[in-house]
Protein backbone atom coordinates (compact mmCIF):
# COMPACT_ATOMS: atom_id res chain seq x y z
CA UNK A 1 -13.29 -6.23 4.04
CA UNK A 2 -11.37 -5.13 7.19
CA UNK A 3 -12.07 -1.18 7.85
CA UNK A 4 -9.64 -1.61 10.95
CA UNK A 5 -6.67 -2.86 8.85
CA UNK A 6 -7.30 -0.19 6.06
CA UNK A 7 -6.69 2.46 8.93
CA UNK A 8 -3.76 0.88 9.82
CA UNK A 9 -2.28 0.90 6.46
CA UNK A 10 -2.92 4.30 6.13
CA UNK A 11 -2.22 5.72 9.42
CA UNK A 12 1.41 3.81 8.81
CA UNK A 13 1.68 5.17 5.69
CA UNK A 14 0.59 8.99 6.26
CA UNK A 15 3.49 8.93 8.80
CA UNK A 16 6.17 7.38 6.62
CA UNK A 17 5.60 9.57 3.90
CA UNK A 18 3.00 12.34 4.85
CA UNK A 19 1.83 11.28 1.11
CA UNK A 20 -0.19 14.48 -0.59
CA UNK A 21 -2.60 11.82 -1.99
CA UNK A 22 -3.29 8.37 -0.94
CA UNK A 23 -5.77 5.58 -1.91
CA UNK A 24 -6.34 2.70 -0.34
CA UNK A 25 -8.42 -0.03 -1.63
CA UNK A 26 -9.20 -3.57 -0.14
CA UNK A 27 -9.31 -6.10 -3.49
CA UNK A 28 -10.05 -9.31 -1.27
CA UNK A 29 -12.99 -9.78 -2.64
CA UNK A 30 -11.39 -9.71 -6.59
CA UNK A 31 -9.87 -12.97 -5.40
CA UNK A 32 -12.62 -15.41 -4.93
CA UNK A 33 -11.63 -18.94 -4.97
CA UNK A 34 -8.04 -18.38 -4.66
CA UNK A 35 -5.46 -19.53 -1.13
CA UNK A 36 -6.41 -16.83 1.31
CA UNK A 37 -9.47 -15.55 -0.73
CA UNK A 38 -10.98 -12.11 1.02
CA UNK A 39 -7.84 -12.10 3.05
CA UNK A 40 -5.38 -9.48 3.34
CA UNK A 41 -5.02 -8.38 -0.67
CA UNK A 42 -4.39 -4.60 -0.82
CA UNK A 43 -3.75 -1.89 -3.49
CA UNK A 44 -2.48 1.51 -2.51
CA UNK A 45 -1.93 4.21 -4.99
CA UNK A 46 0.40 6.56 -2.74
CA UNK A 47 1.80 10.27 -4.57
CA UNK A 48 4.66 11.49 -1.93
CA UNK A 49 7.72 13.72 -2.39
CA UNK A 50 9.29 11.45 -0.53
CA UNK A 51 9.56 9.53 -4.12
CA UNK A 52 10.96 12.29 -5.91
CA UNK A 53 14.61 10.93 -6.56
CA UNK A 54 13.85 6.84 -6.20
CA UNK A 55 13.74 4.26 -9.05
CA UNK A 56 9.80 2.69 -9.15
CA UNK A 57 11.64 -0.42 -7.08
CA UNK A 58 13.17 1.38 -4.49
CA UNK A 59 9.74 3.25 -3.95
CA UNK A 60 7.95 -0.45 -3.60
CA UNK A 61 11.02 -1.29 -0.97
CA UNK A 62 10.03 1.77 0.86
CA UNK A 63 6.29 1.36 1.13
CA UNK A 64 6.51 -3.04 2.24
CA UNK A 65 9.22 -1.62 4.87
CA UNK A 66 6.69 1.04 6.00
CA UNK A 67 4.24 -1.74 6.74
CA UNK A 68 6.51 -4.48 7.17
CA UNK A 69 4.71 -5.49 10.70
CA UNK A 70 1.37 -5.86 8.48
CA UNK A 71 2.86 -8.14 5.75
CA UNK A 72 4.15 -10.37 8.42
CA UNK A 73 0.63 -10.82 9.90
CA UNK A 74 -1.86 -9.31 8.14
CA UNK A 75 -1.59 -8.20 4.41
CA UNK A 76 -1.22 -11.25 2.10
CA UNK A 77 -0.96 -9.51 -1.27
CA UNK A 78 0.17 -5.86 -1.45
CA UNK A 79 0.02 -4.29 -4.94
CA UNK A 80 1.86 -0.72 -5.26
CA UNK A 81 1.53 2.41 -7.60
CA UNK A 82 4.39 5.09 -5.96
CA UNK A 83 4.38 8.39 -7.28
CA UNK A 84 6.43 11.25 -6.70
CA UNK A 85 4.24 14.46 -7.55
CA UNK A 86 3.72 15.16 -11.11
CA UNK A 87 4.03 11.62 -11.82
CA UNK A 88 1.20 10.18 -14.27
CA UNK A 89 -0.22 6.96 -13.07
């Protein structure tokens, strides 16, 4: 687990979207005995306005170009629920 990069996905995120929920949660660990095992594997559940009018892809293009510096380097698996408000899960 990697509290600093966690902060960094969120502070990135919070200012690309100013999200009115966002969850963060570091799965490295779910991939034991895998390439890159503990390393980098994210899931963010992210509710935003900024989602309101975009098909689900579009949303996932929006959130990997909001961290794009992180996937280069850091993140190795990014999993994605976008939401505009109102949205069930």
């Amino acid at each position: 687990m990697n509290p600093e990069l966690s902060s960094r996905i969120r502070r990135q995120l919070q200012a690309a979207f100013r999200p009115l929920e966002l969850d963060i949660r570091d799965d490295g660990a779910l991939h034991a005995g895998h390439a890159h095992a503990g390393e980098g594997h994210y899931h963010v559940r992210i509710v935003s306005m900024a989602f309101a009018t975009q098909p689900q892809l579009q949303r996932h293009r929006m959130v990997y170009a909001a961290l794009a510096d992180l996937l280069k380097t850091d993140v190795h698996a990014l999993s994605i629920k976008a939401l505009a408000p109102g949205e069930s899960p």
